[in-house]
C-alpha atoms as a PDB file:
ATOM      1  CA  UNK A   1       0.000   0.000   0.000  1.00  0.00           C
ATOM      2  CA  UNK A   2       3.017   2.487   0.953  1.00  0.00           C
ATOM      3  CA  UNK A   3       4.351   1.889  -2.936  1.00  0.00           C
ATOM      4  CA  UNK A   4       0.802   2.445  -4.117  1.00  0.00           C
ATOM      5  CA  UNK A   5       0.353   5.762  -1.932  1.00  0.00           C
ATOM      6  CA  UNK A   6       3.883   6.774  -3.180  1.00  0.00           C
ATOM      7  CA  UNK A   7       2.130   6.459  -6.572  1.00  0.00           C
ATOM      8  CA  UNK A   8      -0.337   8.342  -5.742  1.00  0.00           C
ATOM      9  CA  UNK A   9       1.835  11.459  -4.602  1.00  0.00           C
ATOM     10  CA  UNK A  10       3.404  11.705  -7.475  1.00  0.00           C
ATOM     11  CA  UNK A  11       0.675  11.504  -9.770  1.00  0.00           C
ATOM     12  CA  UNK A  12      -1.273  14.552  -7.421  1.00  0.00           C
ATOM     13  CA  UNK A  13       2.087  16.226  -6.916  1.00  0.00           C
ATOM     14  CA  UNK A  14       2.405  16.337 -11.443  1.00  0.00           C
ATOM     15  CA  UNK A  15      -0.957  18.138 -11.080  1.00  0.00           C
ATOM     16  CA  UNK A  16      -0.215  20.391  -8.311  1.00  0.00           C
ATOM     17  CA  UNK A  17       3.043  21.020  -9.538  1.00  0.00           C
ATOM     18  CA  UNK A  18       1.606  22.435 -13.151  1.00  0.00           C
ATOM     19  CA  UNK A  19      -1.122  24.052 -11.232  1.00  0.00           C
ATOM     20  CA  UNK A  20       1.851  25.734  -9.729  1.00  0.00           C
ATOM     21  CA  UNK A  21       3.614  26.649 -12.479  1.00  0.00           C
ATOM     22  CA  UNK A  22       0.313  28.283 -14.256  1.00  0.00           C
ATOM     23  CA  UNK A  23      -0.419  30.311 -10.689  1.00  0.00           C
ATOM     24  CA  UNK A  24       3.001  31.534 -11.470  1.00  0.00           C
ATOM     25  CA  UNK A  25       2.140  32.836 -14.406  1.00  0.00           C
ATOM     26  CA  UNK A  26      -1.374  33.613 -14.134  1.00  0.00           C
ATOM     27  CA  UNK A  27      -1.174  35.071 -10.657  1.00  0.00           C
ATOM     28  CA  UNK A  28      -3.915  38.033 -10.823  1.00  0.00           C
ATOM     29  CA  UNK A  29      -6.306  35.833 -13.073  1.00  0.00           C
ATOM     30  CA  UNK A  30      -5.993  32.569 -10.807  1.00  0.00           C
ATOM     31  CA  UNK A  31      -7.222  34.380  -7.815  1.00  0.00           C
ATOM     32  CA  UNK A  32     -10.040  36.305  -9.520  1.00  0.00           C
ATOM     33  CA  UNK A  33     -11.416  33.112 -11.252  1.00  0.00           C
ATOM     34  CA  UNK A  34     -10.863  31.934  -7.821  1.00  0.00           C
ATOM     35  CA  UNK A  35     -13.685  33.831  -6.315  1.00  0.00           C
ATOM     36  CA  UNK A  36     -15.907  32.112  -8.656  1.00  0.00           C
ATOM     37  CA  UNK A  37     -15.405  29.015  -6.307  1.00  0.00           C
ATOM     38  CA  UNK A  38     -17.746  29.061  -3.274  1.00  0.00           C
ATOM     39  CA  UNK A  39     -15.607  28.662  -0.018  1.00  0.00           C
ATOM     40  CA  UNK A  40     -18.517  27.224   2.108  1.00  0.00           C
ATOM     41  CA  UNK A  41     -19.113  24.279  -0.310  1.00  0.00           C
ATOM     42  CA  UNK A  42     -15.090  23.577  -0.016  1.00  0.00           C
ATOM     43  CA  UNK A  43     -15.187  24.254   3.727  1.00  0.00           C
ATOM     44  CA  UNK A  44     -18.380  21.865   4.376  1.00  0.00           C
ATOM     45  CA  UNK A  45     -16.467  19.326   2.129  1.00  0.00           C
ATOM     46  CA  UNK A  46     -13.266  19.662   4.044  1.00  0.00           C
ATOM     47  CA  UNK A  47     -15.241  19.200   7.371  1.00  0.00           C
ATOM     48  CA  UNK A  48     -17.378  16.061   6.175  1.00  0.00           C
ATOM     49  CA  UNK A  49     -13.763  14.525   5.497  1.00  0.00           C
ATOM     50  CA  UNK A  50     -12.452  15.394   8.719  1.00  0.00           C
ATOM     51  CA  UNK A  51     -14.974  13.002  10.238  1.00  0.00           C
ATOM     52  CA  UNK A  52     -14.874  10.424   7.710  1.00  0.00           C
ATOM     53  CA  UNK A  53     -10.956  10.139   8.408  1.00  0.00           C
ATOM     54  CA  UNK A  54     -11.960  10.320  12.238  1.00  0.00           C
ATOM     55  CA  UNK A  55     -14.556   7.515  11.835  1.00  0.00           C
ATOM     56  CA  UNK A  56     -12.167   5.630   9.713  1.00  0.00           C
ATOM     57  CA  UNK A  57      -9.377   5.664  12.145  1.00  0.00           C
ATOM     58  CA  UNK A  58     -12.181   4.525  14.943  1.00  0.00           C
ATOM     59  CA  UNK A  59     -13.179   2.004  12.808  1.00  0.00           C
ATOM     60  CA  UNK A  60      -9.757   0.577  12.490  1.00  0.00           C
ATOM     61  CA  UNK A  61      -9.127   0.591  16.177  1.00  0.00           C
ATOM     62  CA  UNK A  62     -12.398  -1.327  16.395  1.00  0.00           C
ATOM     63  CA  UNK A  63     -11.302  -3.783  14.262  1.00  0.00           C
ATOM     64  CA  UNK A  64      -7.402  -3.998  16.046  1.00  0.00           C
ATOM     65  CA  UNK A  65      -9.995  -4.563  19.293  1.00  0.00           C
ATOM     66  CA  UNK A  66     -12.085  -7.306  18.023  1.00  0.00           C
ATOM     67  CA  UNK A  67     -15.264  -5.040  18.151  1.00  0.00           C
ATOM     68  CA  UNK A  68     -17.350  -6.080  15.097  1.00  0.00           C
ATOM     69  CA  UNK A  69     -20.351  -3.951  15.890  1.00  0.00           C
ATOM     70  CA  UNK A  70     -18.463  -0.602  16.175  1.00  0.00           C
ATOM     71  CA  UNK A  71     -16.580  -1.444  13.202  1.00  0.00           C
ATOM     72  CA  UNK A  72     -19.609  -1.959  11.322  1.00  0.00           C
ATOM     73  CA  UNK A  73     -21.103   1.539  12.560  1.00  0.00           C
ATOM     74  CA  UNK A  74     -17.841   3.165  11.593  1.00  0.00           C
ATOM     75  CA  UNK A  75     -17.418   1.957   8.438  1.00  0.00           C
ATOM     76  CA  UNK A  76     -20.923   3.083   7.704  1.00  0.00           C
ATOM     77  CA  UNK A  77     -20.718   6.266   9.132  1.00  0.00           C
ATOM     78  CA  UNK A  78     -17.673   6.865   6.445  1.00  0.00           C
ATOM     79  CA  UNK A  79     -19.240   5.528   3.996  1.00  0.00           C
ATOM     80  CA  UNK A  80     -22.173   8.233   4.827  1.00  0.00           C
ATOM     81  CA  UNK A  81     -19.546  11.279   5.051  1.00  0.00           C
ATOM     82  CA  UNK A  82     -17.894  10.052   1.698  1.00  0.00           C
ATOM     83  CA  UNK A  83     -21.162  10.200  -0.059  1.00  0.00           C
ATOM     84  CA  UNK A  84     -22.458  13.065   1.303  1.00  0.00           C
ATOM     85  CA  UNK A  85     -18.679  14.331  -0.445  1.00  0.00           C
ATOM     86  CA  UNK A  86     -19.541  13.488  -3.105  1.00  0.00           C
ATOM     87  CA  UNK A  87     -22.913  14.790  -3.506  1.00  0.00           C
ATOM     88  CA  UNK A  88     -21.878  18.011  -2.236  1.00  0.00           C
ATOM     89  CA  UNK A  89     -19.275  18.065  -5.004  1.00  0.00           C
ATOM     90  CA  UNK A  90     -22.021  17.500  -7.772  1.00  0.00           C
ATOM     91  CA  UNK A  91     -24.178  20.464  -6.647  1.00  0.00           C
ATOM     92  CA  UNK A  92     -21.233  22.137  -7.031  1.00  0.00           C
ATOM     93  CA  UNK A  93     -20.322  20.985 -10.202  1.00  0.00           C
ATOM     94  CA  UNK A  94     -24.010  21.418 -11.500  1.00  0.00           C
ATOM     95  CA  UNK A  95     -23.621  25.196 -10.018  1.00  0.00           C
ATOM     96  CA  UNK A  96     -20.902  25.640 -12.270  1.00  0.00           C
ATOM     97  CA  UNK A  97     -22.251  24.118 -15.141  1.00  0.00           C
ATOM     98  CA  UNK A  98     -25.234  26.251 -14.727  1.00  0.00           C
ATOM     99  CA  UNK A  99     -22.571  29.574 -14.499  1.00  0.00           C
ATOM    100  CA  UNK A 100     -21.176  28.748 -17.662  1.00  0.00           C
ATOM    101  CA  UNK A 101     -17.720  27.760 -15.852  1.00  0.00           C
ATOM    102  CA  UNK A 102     -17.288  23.964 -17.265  1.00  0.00           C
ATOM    103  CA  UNK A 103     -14.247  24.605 -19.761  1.00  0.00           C
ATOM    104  CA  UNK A 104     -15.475  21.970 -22.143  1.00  0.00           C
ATOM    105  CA  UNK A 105     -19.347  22.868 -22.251  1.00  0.00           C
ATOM    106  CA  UNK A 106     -20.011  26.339 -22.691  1.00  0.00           C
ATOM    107  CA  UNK A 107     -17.158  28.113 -21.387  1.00  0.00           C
ATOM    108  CA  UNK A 108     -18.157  32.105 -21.421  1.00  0.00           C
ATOM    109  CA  UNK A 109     -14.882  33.566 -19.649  1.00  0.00           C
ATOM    110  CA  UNK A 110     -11.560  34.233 -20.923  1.00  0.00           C
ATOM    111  CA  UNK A 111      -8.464  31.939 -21.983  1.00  0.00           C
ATOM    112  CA  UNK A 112      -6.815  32.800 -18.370  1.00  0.00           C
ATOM    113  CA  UNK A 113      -9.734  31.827 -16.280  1.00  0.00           C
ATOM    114  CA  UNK A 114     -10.387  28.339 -18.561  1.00  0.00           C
ATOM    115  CA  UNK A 115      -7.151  27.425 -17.968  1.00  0.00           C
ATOM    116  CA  UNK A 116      -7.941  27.623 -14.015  1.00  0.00           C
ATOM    117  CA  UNK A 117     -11.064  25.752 -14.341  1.00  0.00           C
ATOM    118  CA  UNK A 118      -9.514  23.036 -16.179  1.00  0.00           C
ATOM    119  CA  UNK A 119      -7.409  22.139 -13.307  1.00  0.00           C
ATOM    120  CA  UNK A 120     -10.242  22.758 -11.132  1.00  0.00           C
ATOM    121  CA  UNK A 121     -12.291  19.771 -12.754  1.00  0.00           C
ATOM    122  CA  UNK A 122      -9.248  17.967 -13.482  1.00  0.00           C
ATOM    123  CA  UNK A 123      -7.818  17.631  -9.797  1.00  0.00           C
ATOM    124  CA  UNK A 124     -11.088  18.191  -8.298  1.00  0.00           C
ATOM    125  CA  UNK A 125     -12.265  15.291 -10.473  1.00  0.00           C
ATOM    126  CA  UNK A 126      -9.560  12.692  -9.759  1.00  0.00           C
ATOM    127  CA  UNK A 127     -10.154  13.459  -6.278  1.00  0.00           C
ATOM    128  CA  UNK A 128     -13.411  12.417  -6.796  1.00  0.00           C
ATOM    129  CA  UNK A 129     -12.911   9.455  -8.625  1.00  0.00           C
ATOM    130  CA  UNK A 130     -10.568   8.182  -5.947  1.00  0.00           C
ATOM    131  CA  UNK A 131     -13.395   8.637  -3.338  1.00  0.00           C
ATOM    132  CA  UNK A 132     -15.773   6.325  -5.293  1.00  0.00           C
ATOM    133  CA  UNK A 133     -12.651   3.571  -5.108  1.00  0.00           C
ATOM    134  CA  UNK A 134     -12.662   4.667  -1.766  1.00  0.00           C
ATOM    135  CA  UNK A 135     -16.534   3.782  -1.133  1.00  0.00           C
ATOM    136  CA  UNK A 136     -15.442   0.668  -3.213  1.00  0.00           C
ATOM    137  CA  UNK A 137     -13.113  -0.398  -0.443  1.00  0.00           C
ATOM    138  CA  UNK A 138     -15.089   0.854   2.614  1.00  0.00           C
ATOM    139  CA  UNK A 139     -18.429  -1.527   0.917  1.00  0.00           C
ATOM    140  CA  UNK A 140     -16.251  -4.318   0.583  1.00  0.00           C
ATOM    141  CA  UNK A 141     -14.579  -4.180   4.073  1.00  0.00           C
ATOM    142  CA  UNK A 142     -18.489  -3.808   5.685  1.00  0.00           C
ATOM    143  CA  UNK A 143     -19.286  -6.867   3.753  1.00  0.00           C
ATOM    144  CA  UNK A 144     -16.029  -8.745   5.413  1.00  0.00           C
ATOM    145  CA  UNK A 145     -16.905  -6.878   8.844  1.00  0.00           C
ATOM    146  CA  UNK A 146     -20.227  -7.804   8.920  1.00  0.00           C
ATOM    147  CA  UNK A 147     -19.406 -11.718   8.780  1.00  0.00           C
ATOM    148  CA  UNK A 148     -16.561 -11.428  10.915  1.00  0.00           C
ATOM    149  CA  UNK A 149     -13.816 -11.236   9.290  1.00  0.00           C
ATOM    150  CA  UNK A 150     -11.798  -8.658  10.842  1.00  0.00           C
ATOM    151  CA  UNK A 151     -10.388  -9.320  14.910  1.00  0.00           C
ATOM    152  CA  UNK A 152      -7.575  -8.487  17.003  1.00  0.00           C
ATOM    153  CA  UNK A 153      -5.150 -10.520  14.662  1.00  0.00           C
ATOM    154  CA  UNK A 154      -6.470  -9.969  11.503  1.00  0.00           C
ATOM    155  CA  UNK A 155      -6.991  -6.077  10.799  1.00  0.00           C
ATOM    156  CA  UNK A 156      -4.446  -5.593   7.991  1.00  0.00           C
ATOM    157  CA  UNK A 157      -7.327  -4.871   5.259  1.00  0.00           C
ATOM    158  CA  UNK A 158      -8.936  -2.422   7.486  1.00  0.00           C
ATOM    159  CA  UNK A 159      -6.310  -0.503   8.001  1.00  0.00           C
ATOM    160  CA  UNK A 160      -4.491  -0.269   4.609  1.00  0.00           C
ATOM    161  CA  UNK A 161      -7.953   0.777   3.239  1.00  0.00           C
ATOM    162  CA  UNK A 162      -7.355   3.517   6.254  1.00  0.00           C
ATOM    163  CA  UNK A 163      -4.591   4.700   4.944  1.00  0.00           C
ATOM    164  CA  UNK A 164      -5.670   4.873   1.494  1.00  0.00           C
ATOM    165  CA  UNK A 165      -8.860   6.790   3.216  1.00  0.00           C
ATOM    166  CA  UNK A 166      -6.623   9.524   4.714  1.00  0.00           C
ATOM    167  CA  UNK A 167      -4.433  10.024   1.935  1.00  0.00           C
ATOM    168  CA  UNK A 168      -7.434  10.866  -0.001  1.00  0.00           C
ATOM    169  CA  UNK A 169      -8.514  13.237   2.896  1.00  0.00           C
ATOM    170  CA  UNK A 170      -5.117  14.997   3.011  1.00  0.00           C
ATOM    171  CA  UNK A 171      -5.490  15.520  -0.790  1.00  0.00           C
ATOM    172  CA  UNK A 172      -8.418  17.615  -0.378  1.00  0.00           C
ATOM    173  CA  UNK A 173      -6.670  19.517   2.552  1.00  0.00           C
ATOM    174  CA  UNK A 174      -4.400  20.933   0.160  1.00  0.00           C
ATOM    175  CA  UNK A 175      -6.933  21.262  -2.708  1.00  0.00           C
ATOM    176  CA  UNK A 176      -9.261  23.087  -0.581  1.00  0.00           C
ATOM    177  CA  UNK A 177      -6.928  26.515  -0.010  1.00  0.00           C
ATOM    178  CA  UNK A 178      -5.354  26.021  -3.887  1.00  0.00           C
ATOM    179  CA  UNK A 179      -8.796  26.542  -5.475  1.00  0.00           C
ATOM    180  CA  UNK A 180     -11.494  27.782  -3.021  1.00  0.00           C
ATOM    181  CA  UNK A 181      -9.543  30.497  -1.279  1.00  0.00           C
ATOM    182  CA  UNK A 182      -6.688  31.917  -3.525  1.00  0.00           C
ATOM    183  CA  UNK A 183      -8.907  34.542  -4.350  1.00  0.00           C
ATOM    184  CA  UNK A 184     -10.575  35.564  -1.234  1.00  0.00           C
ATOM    185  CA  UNK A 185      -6.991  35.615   0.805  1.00  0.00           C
ATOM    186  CA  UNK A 186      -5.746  38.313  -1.807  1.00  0.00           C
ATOM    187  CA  UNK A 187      -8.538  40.090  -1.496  1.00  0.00           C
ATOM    188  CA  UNK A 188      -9.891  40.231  -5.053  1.00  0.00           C
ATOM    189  CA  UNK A 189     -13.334  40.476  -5.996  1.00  0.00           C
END
């Protein structure tokens, strides 16, 4: 899993690395396209994943203490925070198709502010995609859990998945300032 994950870095870290280089050179039109982005749908997604890696990691140590009914409820209850991701992330992407800020379906607004938008979808989008592997793994493991499967000395599944969890989590955390608030922290608008 640590070889996967390491993967996984560097395939986020090419995106955020050419984000990086087009905020360089797109400074001024980065953060005003920015303010396009609503901060409370990228806040309320950053705090449903907070708890889904906090019921994750209790579900884990349920499953390192042999408790197959809290593990269960955990693994639901991140299941339920994933979704609700998820969903939150399509009203949002519905807002912006309705705004006319999809690149690829009616784009209204300048080269500049495409190009922004583009990696908006893009690493917004991958993030996305690994959350629905993510529900993958977490319907899988409450399949296992819920005929026993997973006890005091056999937890290994439960807690890779964990760690794929969080990395997915921590993703976000650093998405969530690069596209929501550029913008509103340089005071443009």
């Amino acid at each position: 899993m640590w070889v996967f994950l390491l993967t996984e870095i560097m395939f986020f870290g090419g995106m955020f690395g050419a984000y990086t280089v087009y905020r360089s050179m797109y400074p001024k039109a980065f953060a005003a396209t920015s303010m396009h982005m609503d901060p409370f749908f990228g806040a309320l997604n950053t705090l449903v994943l907070i708890c889904s890696s906090l019921t994750m990691a209790l579900g884990v140590r349920s499953a390192q203490l042999s408790k197959k009914k809290a593990l269960v409820i955990f693994l639901i209850l991140t299941m339920i925070f994933g979704t609700a991701f998820l969903v939150i992330k399509g009203v949002e992407y519905y807002d912006h198709y309705k705004d006319g800020t999809v690149p690829w379906a009616g784009f209204k607004y300048d080269h500049q502010m495409q190009i922004f938008f583009c990696f908006y979808f893009f690493m917004t989008g991958f993030h996305a995609l690994h959350m629905i592997v993510g529900l993958g793994l977490m319907t899988w493991l409450l399949q296992a859990s819920m005929k026993g499967r997973f006890h005091k000395d056999y937890f290994s599944p439960v807690e890779i998945s964990g760690l794929y969890w969080h990395f997915v989590d921590i993703v976000w955390i650093f998405l969530f300032p690069l596209l929501y608030l550029i913008g509103h922290t340089h005071g443009h608008g």
